[in-house]
Protein backbone atom coordinates (compact mmCIF):
# COMPACT_ATOMS: atom_id res chain seq x y z
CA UNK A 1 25.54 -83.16 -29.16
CA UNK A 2 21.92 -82.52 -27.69
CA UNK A 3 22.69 -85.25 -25.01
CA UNK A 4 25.95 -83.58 -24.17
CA UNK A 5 24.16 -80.03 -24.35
CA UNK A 6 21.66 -81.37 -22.27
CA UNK A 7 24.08 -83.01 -19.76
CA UNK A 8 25.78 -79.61 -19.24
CA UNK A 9 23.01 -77.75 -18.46
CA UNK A 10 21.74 -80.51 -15.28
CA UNK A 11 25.43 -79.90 -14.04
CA UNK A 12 24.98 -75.61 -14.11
CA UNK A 13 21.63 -76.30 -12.47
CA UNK A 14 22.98 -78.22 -10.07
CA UNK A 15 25.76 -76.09 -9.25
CA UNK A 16 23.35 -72.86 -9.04
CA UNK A 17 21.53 -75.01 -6.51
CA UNK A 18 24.55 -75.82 -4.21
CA UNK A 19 26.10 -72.44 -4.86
CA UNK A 20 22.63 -70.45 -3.74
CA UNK A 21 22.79 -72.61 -0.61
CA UNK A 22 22.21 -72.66 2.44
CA UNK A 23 24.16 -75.82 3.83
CA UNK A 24 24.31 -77.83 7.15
CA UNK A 25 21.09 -78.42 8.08
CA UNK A 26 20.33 -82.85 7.84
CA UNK A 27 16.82 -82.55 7.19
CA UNK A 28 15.27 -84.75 4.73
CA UNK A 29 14.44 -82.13 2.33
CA UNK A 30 17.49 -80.17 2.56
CA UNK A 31 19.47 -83.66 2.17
CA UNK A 32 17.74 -83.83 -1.18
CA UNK A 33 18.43 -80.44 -2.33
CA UNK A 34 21.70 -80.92 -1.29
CA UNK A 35 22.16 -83.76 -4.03
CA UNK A 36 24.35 -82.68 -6.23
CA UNK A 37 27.03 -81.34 -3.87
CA UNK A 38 30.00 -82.55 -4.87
CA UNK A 39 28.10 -84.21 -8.17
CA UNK A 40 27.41 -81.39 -10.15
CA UNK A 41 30.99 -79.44 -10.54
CA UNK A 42 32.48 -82.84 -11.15
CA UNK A 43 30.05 -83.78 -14.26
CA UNK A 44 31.13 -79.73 -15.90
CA UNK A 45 34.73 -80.97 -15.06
CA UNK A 46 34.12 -84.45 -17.37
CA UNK A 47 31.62 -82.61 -19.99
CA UNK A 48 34.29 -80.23 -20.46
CA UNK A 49 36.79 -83.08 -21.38
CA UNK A 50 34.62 -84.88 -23.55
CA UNK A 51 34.09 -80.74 -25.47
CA UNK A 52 38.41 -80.91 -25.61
CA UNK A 53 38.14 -84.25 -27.28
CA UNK A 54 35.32 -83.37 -29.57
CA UNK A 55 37.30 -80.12 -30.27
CA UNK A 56 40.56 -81.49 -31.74
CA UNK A 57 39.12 -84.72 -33.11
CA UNK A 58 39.92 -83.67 -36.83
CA UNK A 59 43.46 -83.14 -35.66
CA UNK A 60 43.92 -85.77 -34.01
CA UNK A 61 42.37 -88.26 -36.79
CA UNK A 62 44.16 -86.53 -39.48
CA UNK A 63 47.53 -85.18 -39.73
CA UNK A 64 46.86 -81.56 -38.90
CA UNK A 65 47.59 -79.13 -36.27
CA UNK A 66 45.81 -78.36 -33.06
CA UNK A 67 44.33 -74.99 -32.58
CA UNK A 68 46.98 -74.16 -30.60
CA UNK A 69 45.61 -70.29 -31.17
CA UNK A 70 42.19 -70.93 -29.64
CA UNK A 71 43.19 -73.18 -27.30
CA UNK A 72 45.41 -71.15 -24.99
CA UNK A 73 43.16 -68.41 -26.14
CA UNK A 74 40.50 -69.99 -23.97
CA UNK A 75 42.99 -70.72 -21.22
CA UNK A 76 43.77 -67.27 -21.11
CA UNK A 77 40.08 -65.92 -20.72
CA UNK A 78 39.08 -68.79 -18.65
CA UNK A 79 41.40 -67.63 -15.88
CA UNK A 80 40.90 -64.24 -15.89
CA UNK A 81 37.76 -64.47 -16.29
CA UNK A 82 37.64 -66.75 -13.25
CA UNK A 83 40.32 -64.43 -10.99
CA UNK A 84 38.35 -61.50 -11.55
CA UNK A 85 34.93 -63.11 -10.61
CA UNK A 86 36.50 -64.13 -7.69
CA UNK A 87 36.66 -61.09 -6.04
CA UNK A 88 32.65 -60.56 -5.86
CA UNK A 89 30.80 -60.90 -2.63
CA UNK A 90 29.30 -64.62 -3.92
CA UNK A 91 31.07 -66.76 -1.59
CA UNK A 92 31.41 -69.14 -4.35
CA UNK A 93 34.32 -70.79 -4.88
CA UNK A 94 35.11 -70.03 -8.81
CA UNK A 95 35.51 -73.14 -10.69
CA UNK A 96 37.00 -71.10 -14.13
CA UNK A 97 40.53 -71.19 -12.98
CA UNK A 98 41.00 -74.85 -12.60
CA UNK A 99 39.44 -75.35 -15.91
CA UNK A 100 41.30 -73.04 -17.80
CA UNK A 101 44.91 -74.93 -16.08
CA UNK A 102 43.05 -78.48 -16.55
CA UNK A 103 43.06 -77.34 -20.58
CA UNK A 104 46.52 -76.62 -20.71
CA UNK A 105 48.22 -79.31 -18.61
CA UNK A 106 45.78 -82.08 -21.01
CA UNK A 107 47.41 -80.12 -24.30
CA UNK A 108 50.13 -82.88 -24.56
CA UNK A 109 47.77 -85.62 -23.72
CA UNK A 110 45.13 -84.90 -27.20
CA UNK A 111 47.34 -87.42 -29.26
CA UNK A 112 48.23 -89.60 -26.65
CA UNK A 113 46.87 -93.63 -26.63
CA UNK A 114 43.60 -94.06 -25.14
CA UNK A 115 45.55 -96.41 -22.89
CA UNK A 116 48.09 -93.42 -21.46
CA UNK A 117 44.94 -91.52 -20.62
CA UNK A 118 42.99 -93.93 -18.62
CA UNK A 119 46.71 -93.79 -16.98
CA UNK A 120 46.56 -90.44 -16.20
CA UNK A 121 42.80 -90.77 -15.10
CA UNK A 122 43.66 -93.21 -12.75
CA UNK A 123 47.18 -92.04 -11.20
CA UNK A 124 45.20 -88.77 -10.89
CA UNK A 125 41.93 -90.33 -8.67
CA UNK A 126 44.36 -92.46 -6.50
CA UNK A 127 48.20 -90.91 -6.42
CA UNK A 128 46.31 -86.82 -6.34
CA UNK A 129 44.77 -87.38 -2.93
CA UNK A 130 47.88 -88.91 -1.69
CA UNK A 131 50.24 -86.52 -2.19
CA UNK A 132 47.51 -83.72 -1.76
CA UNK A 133 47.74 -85.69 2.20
CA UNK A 134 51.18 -84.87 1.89
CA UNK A 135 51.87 -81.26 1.05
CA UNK A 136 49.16 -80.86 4.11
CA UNK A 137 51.39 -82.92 6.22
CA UNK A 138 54.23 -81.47 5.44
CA UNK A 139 52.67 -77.87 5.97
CA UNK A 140 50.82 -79.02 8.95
CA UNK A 141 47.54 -78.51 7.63
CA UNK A 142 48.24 -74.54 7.28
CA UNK A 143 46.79 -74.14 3.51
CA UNK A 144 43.23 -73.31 3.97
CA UNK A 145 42.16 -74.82 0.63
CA UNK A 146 40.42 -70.86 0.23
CA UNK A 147 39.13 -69.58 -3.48
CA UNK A 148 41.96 -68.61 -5.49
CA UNK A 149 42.23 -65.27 -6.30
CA UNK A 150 43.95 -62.05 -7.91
CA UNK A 151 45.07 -61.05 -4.80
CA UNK A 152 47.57 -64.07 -4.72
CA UNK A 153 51.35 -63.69 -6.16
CA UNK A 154 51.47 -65.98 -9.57
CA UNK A 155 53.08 -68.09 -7.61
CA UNK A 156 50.62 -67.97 -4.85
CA UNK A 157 47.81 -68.53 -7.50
CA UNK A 158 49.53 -71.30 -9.50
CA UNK A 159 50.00 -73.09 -6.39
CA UNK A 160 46.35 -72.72 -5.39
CA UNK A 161 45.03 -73.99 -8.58
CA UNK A 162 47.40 -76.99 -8.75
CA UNK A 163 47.83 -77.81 -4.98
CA UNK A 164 46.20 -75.97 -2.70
CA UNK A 165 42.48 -74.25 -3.71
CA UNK A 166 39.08 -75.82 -3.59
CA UNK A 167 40.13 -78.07 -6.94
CA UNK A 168 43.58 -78.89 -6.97
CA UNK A 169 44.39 -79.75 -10.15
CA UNK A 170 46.52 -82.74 -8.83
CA UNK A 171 43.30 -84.25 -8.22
CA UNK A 172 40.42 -82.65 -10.70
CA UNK A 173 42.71 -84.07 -13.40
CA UNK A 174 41.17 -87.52 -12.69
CA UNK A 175 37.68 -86.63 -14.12
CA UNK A 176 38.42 -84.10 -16.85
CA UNK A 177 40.93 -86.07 -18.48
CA UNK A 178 38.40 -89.50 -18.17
CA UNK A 179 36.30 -86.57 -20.01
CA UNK A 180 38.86 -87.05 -23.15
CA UNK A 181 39.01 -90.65 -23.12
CA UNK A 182 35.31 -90.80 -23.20
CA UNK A 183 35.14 -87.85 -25.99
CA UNK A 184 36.84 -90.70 -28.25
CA UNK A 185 34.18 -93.33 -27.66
CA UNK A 186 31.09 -93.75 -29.97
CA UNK A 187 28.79 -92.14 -27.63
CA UNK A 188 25.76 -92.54 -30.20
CA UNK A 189 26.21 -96.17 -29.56
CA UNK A 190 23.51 -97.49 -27.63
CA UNK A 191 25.43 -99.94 -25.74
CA UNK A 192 27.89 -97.49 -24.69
CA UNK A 193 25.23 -95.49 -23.36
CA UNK A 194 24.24 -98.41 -21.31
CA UNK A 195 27.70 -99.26 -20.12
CA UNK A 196 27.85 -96.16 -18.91
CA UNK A 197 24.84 -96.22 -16.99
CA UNK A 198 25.40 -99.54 -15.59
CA UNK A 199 29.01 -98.77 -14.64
CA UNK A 200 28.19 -94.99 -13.36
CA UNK A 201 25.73 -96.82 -11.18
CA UNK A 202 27.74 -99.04 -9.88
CA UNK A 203 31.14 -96.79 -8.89
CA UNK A 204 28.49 -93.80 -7.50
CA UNK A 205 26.82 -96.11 -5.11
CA UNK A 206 29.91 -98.87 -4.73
CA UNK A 207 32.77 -96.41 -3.58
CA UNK A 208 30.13 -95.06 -0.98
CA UNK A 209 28.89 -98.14 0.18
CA UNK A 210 32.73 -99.32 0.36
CA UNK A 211 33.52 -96.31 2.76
CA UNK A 212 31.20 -96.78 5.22
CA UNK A 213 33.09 -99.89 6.73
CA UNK A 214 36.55 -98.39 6.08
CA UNK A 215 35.14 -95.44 8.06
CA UNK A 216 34.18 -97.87 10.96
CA UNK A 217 37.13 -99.79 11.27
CA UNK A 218 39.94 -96.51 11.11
CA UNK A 219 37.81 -94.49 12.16
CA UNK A 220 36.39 -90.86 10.89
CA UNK A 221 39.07 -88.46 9.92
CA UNK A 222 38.94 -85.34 12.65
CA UNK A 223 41.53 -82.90 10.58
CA UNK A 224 42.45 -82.39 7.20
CA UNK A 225 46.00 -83.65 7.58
CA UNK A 226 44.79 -87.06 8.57
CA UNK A 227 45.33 -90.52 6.76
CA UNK A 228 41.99 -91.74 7.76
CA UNK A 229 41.06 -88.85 5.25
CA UNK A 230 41.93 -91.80 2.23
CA UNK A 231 38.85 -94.11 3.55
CA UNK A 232 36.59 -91.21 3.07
CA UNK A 233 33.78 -90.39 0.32
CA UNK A 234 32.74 -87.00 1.75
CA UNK A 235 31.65 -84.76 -0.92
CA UNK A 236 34.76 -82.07 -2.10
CA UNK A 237 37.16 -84.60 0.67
CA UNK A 238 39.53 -84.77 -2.97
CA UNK A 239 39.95 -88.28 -1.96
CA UNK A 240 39.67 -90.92 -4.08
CA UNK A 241 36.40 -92.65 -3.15
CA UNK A 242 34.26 -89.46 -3.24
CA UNK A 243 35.94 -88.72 -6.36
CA UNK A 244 35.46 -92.36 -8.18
CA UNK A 245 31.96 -92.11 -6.42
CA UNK A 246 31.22 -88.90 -7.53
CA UNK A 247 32.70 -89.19 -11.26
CA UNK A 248 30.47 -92.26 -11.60
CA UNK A 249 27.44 -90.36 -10.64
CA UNK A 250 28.42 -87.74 -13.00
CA UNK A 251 28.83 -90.99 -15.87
CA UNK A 252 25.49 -92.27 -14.88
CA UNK A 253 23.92 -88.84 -15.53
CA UNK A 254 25.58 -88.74 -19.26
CA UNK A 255 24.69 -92.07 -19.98
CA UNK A 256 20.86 -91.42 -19.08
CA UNK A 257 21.18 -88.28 -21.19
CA UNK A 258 22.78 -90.27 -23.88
CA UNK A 259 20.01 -93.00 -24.42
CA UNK A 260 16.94 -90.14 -24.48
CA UNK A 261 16.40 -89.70 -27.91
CA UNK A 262 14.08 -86.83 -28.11
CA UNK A 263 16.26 -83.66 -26.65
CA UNK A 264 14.86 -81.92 -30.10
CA UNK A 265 11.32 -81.61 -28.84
CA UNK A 266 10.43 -78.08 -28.65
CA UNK A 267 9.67 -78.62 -24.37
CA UNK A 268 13.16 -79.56 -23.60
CA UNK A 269 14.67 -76.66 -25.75
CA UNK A 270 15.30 -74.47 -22.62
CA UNK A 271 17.84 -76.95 -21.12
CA UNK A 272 19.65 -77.34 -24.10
CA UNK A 273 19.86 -73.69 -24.93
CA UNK A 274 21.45 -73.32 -21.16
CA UNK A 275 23.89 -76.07 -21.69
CA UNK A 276 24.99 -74.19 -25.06
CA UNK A 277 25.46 -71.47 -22.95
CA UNK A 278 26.83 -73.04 -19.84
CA UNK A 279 29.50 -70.59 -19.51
CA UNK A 280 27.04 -67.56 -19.79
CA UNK A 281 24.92 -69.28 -17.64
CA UNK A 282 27.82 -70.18 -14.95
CA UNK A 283 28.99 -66.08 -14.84
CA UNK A 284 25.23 -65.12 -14.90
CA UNK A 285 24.57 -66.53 -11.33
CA UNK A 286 27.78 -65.63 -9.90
CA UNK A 287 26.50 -62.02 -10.74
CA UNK A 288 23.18 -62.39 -9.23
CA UNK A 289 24.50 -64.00 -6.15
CA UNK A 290 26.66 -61.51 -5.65
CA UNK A 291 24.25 -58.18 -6.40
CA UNK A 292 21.11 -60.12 -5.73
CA UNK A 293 20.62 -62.82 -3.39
CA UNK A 294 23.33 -62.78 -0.45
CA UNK A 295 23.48 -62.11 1.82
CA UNK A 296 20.58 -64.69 2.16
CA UNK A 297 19.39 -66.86 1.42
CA UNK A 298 18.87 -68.30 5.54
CA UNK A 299 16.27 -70.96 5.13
CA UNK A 300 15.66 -74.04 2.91
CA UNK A 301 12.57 -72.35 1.45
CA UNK A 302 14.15 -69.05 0.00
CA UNK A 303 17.36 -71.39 -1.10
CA UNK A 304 14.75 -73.21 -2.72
CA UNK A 305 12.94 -70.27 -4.54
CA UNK A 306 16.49 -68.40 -4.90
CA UNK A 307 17.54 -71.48 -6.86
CA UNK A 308 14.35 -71.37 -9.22
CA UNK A 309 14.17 -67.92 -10.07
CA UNK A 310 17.93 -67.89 -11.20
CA UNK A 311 17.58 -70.71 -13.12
CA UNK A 312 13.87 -69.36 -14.37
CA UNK A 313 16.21 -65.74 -15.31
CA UNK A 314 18.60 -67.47 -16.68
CA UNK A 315 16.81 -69.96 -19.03
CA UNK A 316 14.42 -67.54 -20.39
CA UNK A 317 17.43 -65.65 -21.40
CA UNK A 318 19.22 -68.51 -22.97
CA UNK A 319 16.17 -69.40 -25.00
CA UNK A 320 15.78 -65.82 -26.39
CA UNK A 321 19.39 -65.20 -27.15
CA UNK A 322 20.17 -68.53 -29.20
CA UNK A 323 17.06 -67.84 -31.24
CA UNK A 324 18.96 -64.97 -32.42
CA UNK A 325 22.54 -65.92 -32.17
CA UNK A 326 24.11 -69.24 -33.05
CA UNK A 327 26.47 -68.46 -29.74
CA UNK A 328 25.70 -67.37 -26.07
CA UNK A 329 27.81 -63.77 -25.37
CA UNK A 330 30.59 -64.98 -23.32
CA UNK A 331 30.89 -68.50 -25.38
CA UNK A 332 31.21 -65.93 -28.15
CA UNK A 333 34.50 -64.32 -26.95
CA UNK A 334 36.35 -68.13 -26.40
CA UNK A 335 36.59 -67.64 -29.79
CA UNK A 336 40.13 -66.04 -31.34
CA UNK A 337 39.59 -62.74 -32.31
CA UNK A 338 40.56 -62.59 -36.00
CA UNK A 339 42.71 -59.06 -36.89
CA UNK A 340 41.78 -58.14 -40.46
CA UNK A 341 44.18 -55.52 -42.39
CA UNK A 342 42.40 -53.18 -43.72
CA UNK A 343 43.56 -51.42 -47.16
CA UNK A 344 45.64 -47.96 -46.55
């Protein structure tokens, strides 16, 4: 649980990092920071389906009910949460919403054969793209793939989430329900850790290295409507080598985390108490992006020490709140409020 604690918070690092910004420049350096674009949201997406597998194992191994209570409980919060947030001056695309849909569309999946979900995984990473290609073509590119809001009709928002926003659901499946498969693995077993290290490896740098010819030969995509878009790997494309490239990054990065064995030494404390509180952590930089830091930051520099003093604020929090709670404030609420009667 310390490895998958751990795990968690690298990913909200990362994505506080690539959410501060800025983006475009190719320097060197800024090619660095820039690493886990398109890496970090997609390791949250699989922690978070390894957490739903680890969350209804008991029912699942025994014959008992899911918690159906907390679970749409959580959906419920999770997109609310995530449409309201979206309406602060962060220019972040929130990442809530797609969870809180990617939860309930996996509830009939939790009993289903491990076989049926590497299914799913896979129709996901290489049927999603496709027909994402094909709701473009057939609208002529006009969805803008923008944040999805409260401003939107339910419709309107539905179809964002699923079809349309910055993590289609069609496509985002792939990952979180791989998440689920994995969450049913021994992942104390040493050689699993090492499989998935070796096999991380070999999908993060193999789908990229496999595009780079594809790219040359049909050449590079110029619109978002285009089938040369399916020989891409460019981060957030939602086509299927950037997303097998990037899941395996994000499967290299747990396995790593899975074969340290000392996560309970006092030093590395901090990033465990911000993966426990990933959530927290998540809303807490939205909020200082938005009242804080933009409308900067402009240069690599103040991304740079933008990026460390939110993660600084929001560690040293973390660390001081779970040595007096056992849960961080918003993890807190994902819990079902239980309504006691009181005696007349």
């Amino acid at each position: 649980m310390l490895a998958l604690d751990a795990a968690r918070g690298l990913a909200v690092i990362g994505m506080i990092a690539i959410n501060t910004g800025p983006r475009g420049d190719d320097e060197l350096l800024e090619l660095l920071y820039r690493v886990p674009y398109g890496r970090a949201s997609l390791l949250f997406v699989l922690l978070g389906g390894i957490g739903l597998s680890l969350m209804t194992r008991h029912a699942r191994q025994q014959p008992a009910r899911l918690p159906w209570a907390s679970l749409l409980w959580r959906c419920a919060l999770l997109l609310l949460g995530g449409l309201a947030l979206q309406s602060l001056d962060h220019g972040v695309s929130v990442i809530l919403q797609i969870y809180a849909l990617l939860i309930l569309f996996s509830l009939p999946l939790l009993r289903a054969s491990g076989r049926a979900l590497l299914l799913v995984t896979v129709l996901s990473a290489l049927a999603g793209p496709v027909l994402w290609l094909m709701v473009q073509a057939q609208t002529d590119g006009r969805f803008d793939r923008g944040p999805v809001s409260a401003s939107g009709s339910p419709g309107e928002i539905v179809t964002g989430i699923v079809l349309t926003g910055p993590y289609p659901l069609i496509v985002w499946g792939a990952p979180f329900v791989f998440g689920i498969w994995l969450g049913r693995q021994r992942l104390t077993d040493s050689n699993v850790s090492t499989r998935l290290i070796l096999w991380g490896a070999v999908a993060a740098v193999g789908a990229r290295l496999f595009s780079i010819p594809l790219v040359e030969i049909f050449g590079e995509p110029t619109s978002h409507n285009e089938w040369q878009r399916l020989v891409s790997a460019v981060a957030h494309s939602q086509m299927p080598l950037w997303l097998i490239s990037g899941a395996g990054s994000a499967v290299f990065v747990l396995g790593v985390c899975l074969k340290i064995r000392s996560w309970s030494r006092p030093a590395l404390s901090p990033l465990i108490f911000l993966g426990q509180m990933a959530l927290t952590a998540y809303v807490g930089h939205l909020l200082i992006l938005a009242f804080i830091v933009r409308p900067g930051p402009d240069t690599l520099a103040q991304g740079m020490i933008a990026t460390a003093g939110t993660v600084l604020v929001l560690t040293v929090f973390a660390s001081l709140w779970r040595w007096r709670f056992n849960r961080g404030p918003l993890e807190a609420l994902l819990r079902v409020p239980k309504l006691r009667r009181t005696p007349l």
